[in-house]
PDB file of N, CA and C in Angstrom:
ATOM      1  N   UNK A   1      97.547 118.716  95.686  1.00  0.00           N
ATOM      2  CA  UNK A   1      97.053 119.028  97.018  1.00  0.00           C
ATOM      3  C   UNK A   1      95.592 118.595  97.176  1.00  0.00           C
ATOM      4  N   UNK A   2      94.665 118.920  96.025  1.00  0.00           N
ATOM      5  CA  UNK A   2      93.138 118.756  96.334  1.00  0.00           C
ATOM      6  C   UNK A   2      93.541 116.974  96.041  1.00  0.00           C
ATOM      7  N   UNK A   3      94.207 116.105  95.613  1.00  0.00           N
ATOM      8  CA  UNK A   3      94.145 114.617  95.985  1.00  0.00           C
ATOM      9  C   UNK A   3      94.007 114.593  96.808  1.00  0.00           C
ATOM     10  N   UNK A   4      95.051 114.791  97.604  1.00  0.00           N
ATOM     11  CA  UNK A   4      95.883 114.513  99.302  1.00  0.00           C
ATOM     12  C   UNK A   4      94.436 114.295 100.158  1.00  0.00           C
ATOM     13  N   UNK A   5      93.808 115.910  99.635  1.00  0.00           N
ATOM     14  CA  UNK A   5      92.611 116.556 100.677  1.00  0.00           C
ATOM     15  C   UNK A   5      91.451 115.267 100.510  1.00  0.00           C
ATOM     16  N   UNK A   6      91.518 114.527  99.427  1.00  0.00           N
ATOM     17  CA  UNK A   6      90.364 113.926  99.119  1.00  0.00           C
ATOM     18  C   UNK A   6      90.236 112.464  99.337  1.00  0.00           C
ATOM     19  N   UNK A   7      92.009 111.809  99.021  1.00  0.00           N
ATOM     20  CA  UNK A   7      92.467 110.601  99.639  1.00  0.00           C
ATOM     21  C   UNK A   7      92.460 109.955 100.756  1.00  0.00           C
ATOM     22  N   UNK A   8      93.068 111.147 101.922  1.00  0.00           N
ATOM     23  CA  UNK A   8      92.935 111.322 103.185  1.00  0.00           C
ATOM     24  C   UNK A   8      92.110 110.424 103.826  1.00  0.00           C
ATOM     25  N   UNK A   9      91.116 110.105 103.819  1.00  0.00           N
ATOM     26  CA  UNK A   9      90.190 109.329 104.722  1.00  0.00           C
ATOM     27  C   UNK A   9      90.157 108.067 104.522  1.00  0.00           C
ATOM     28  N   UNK A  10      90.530 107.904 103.177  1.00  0.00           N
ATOM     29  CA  UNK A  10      91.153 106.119 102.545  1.00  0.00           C
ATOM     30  C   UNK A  10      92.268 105.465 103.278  1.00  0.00           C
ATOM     31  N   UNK A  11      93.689 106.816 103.113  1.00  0.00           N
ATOM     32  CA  UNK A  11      94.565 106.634 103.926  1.00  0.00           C
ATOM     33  C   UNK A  11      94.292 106.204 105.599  1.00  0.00           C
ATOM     34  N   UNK A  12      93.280 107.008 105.767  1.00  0.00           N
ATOM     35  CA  UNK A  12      92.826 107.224 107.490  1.00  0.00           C
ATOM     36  C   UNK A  12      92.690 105.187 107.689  1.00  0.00           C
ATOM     37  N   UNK A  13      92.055 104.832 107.258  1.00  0.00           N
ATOM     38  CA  UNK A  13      91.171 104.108 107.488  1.00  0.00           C
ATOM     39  C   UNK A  13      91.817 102.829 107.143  1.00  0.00           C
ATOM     40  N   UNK A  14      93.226 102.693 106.237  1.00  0.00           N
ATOM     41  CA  UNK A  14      94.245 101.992 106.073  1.00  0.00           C
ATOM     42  C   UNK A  14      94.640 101.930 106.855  1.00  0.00           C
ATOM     43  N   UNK A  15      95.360 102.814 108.047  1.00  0.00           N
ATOM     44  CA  UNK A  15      96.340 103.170 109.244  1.00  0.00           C
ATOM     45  C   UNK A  15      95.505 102.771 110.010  1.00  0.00           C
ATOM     46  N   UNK A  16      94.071 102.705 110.027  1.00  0.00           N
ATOM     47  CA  UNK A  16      93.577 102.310 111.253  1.00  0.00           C
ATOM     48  C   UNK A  16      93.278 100.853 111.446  1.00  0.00           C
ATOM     49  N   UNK A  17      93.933 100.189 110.658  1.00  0.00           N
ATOM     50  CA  UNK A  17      92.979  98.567 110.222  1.00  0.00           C
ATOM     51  C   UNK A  17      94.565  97.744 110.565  1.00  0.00           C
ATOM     52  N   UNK A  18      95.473  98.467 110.895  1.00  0.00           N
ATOM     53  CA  UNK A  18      97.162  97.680 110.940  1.00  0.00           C
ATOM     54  C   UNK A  18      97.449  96.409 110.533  1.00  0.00           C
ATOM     55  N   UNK A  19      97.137  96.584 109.117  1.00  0.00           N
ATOM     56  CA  UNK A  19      97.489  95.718 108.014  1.00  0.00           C
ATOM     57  C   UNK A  19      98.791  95.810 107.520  1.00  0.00           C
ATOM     58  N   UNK A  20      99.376  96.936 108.101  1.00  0.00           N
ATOM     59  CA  UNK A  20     100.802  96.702 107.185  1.00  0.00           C
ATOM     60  C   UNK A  20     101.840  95.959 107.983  1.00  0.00           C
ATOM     61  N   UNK A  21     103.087  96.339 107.449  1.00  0.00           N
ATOM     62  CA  UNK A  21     104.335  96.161 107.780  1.00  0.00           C
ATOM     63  C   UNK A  21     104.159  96.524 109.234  1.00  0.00           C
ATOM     64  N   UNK A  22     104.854  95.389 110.272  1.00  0.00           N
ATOM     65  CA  UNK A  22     104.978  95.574 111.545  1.00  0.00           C
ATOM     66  C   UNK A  22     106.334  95.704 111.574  1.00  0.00           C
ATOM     67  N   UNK A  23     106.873  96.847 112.272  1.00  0.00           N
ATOM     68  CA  UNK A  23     108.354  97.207 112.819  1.00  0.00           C
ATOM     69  C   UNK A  23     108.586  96.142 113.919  1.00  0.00           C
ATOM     70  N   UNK A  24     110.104  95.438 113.538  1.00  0.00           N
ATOM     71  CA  UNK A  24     110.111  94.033 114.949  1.00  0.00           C
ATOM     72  C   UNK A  24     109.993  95.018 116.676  1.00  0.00           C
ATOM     73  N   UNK A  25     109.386  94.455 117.002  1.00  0.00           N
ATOM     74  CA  UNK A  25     109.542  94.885 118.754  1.00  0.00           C
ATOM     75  C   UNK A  25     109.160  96.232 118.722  1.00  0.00           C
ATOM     76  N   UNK A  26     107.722  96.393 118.003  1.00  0.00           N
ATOM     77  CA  UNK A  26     106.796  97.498 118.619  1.00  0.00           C
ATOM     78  C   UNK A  26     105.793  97.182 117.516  1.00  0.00           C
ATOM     79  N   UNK A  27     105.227  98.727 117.992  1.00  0.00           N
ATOM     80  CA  UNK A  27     103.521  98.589 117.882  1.00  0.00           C
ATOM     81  C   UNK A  27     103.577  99.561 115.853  1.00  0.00           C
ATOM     82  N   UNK A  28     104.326  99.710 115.870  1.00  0.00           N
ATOM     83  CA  UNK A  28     104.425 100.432 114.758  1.00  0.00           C
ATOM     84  C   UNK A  28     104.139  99.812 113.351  1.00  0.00           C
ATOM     85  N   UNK A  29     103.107 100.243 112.682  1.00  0.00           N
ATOM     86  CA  UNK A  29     102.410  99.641 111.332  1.00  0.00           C
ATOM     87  C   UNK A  29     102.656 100.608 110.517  1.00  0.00           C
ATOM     88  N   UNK A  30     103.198 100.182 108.974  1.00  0.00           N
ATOM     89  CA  UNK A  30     103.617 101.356 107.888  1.00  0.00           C
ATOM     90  C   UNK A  30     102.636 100.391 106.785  1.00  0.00           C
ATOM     91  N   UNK A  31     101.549 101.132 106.665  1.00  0.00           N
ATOM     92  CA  UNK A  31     100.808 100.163 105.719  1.00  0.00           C
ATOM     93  C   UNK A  31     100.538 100.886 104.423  1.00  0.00           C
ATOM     94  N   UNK A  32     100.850 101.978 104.178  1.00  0.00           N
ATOM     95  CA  UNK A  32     101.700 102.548 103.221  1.00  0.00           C
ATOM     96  C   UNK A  32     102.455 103.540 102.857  1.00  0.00           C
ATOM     97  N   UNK A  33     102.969 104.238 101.576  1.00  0.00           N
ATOM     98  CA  UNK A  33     103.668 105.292 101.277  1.00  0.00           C
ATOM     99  C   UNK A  33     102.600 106.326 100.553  1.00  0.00           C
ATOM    100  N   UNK A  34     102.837 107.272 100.886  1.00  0.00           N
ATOM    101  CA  UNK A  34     101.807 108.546  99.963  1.00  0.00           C
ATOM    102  C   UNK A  34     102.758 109.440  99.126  1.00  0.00           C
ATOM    103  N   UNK A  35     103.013 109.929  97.856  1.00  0.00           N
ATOM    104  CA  UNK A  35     103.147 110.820  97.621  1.00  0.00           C
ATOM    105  C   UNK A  35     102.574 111.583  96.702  1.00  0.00           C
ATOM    106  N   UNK A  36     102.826 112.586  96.611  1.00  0.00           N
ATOM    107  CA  UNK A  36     101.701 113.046  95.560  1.00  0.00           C
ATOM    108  C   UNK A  36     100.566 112.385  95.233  1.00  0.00           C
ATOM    109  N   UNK A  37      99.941 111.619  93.495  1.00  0.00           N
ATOM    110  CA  UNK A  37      99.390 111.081  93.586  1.00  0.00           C
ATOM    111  C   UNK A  37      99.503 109.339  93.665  1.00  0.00           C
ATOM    112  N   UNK A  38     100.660 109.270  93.908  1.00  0.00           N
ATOM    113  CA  UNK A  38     101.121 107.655  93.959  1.00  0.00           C
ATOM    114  C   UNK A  38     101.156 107.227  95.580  1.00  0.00           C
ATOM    115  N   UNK A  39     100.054 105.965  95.451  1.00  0.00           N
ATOM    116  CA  UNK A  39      99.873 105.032  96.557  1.00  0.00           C
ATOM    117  C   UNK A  39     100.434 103.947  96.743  1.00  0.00           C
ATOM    118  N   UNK A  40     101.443 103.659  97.709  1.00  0.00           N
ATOM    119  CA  UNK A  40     102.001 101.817  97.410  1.00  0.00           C
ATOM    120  C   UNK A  40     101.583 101.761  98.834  1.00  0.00           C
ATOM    121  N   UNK A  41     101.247 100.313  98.628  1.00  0.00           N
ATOM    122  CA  UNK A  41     100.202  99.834 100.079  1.00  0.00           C
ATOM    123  C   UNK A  41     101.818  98.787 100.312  1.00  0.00           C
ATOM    124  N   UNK A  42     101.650  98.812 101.828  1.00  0.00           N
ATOM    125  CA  UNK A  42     102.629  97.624 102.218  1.00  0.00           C
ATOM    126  C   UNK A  42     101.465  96.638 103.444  1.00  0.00           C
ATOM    127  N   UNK A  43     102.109  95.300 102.634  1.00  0.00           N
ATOM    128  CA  UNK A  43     101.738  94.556 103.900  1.00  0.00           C
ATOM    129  C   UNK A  43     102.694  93.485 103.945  1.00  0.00           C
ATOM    130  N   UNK A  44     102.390  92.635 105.296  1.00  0.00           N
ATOM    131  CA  UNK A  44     103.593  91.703 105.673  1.00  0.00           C
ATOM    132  C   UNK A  44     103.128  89.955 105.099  1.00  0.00           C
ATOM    133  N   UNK A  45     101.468  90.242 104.593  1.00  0.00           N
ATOM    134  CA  UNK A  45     101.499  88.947 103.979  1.00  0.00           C
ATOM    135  C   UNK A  45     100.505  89.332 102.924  1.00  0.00           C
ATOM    136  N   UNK A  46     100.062  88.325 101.929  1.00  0.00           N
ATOM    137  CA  UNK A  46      98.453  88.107 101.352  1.00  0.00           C
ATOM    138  C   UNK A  46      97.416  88.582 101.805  1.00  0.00           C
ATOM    139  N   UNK A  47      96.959  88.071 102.889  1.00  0.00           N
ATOM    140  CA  UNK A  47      95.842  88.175 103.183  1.00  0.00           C
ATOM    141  C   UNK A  47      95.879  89.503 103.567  1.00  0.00           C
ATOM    142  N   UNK A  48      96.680  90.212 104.643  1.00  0.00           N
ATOM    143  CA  UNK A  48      96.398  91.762 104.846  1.00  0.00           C
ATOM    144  C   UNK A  48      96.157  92.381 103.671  1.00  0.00           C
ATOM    145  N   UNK A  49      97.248  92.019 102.280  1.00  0.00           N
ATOM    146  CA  UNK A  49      96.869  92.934 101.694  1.00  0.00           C
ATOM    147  C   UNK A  49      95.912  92.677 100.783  1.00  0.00           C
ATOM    148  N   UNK A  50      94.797  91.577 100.879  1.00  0.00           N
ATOM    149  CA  UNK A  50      93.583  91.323  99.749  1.00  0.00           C
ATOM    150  C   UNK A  50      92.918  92.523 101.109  1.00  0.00           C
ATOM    151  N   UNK A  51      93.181  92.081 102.464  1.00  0.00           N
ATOM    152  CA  UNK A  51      92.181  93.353 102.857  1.00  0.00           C
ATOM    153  C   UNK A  51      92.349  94.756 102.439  1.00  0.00           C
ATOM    154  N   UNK A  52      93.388  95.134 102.777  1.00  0.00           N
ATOM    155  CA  UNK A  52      93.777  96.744 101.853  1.00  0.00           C
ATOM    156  C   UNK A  52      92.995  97.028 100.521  1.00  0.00           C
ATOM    157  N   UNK A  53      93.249  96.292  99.731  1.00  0.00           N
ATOM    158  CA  UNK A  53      92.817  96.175  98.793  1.00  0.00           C
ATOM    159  C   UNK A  53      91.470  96.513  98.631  1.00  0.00           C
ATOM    160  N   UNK A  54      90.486  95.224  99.138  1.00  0.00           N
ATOM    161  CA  UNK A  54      89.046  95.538  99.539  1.00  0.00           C
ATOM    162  C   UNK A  54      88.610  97.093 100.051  1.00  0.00           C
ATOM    163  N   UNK A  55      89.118  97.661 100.786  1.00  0.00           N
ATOM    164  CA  UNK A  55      89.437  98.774 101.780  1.00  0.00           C
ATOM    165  C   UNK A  55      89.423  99.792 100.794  1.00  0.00           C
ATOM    166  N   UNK A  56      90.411  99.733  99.738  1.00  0.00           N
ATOM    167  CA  UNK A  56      90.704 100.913  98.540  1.00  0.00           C
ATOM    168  C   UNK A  56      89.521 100.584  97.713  1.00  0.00           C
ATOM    169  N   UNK A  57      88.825  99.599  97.183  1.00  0.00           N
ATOM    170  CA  UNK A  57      87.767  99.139  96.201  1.00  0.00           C
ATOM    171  C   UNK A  57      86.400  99.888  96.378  1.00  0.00           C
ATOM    172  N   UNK A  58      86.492  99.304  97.865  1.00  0.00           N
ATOM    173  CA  UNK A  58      85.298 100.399  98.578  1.00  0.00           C
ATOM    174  C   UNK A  58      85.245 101.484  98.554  1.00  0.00           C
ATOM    175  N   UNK A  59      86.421 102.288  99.011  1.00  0.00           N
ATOM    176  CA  UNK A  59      86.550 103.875  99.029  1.00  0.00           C
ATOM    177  C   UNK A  59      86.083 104.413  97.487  1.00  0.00           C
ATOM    178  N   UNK A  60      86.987 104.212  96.617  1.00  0.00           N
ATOM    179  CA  UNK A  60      86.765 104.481  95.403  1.00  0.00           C
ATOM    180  C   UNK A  60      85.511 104.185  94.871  1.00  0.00           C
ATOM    181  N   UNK A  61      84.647 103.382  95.100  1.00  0.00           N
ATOM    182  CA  UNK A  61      83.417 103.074  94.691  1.00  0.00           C
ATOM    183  C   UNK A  61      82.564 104.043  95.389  1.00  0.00           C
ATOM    184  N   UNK A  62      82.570 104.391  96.403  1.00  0.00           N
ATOM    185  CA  UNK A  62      81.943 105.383  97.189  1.00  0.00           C
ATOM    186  C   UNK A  62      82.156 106.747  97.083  1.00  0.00           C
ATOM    187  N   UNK A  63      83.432 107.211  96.394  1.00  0.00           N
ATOM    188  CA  UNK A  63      83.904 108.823  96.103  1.00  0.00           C
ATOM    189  C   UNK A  63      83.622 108.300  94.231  1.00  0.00           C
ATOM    190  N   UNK A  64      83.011 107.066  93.829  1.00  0.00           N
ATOM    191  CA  UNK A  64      83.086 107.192  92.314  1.00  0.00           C
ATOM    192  C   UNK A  64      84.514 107.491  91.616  1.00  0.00           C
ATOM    193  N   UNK A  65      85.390 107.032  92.351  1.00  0.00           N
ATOM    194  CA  UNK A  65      86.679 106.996  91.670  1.00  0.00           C
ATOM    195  C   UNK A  65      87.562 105.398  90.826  1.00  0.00           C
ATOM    196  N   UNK A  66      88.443 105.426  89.884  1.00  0.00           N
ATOM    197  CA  UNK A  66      88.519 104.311  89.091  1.00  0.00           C
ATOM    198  C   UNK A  66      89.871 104.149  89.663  1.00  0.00           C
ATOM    199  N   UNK A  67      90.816 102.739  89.587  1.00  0.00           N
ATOM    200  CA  UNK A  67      91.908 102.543  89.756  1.00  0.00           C
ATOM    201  C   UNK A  67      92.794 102.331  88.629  1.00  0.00           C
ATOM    202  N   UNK A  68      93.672 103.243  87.607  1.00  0.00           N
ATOM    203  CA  UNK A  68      94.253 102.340  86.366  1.00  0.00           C
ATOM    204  C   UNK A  68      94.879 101.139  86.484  1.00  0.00           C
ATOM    205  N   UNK A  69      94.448 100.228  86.258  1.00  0.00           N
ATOM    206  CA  UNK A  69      94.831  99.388  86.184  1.00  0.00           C
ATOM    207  C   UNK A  69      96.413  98.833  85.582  1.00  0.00           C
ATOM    208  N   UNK A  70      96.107  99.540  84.311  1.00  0.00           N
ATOM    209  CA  UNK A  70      98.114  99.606  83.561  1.00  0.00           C
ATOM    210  C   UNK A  70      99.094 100.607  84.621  1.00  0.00           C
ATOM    211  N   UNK A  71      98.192 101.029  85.523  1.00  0.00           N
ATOM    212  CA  UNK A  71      99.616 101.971  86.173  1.00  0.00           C
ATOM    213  C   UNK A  71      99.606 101.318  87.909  1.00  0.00           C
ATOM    214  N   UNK A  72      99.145 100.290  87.899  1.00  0.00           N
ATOM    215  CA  UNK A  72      98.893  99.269  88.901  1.00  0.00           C
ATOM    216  C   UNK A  72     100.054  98.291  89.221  1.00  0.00           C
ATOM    217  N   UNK A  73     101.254  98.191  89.585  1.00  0.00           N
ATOM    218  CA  UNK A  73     101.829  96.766  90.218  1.00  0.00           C
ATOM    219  C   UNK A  73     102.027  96.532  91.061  1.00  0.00           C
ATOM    220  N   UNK A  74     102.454  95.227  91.271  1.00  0.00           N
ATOM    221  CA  UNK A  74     102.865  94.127  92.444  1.00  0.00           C
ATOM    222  C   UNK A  74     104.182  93.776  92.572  1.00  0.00           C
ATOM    223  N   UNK A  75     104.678  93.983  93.935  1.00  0.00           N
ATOM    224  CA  UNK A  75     105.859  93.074  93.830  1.00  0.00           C
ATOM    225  C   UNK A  75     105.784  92.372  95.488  1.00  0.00           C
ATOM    226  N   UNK A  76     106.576  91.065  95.344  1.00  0.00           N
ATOM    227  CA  UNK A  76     106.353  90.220  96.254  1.00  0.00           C
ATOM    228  C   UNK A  76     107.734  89.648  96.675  1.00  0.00           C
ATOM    229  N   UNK A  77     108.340  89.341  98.211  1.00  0.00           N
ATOM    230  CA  UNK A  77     109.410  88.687  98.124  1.00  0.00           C
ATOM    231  C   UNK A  77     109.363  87.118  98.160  1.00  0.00           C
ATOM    232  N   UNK A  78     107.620  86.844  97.767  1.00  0.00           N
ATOM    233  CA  UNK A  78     107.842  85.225  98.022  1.00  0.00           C
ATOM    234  C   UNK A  78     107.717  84.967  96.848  1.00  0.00           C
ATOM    235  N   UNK A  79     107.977  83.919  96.377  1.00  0.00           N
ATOM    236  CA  UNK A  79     108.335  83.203  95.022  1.00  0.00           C
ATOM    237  C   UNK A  79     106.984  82.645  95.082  1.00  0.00           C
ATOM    238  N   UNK A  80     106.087  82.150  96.068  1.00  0.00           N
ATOM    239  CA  UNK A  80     105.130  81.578  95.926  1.00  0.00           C
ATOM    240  C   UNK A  80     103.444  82.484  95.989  1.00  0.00           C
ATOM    241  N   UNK A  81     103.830  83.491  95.905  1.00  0.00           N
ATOM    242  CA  UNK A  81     103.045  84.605  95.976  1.00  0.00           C
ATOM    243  C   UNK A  81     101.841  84.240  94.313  1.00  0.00           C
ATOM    244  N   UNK A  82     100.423  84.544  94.845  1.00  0.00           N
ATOM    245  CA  UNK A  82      99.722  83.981  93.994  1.00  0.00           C
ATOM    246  C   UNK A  82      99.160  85.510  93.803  1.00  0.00           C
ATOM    247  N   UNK A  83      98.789  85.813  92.159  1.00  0.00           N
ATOM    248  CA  UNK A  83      98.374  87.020  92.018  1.00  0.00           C
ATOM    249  C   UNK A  83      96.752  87.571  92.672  1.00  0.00           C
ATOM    250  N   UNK A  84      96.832  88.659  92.733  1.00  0.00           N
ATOM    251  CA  UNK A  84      95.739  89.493  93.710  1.00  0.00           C
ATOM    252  C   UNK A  84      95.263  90.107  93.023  1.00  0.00           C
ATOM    253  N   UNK A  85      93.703  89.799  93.104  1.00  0.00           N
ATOM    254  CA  UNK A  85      93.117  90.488  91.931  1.00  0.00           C
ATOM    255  C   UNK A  85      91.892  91.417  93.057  1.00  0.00           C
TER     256      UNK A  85
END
């Protein structure tokens, strides 16, 4: 619960930038999933999500928080998808 309370404004600020997944034929952006403490960011290409990304780098640098890296992946449906660092 004290995550949620503390994440919150990262999340905020994701939802407000509509980088994610666009639903066809509306305004609706799912740019990610929350639960507990697991975050999966969605976006519909690269580039939204190097911004997300940037977006989370910042936050965490500013609340002094780290990202594990080994508990970190990617998955992509393009074959040509170049890794995101």
């Amino acid at each position: 619960m004290l995550f949620n309370i503390y994440i919150n404004p990262l999340l905020q600020e994701i939802a407000k930038k509509k980088l994610g997944y666009i639903i066809t034929n509306s305004d609706i952006s799912i740019p990610f999933l929350a639960y507990a403490d697991d975050i999966i960011l969605i976006s519909e290409n690269h580039q939204n999500m190097k911004e997300m990304l940037q977006i989370v780098k910042k936050f965490l640098s500013q609340v002094n928080m780290k990202l594990n890296i080994d508990k970190t992946k990617y998955l992509s449906n393009n074959e040509n998808c170049e890794h995101i660092t």
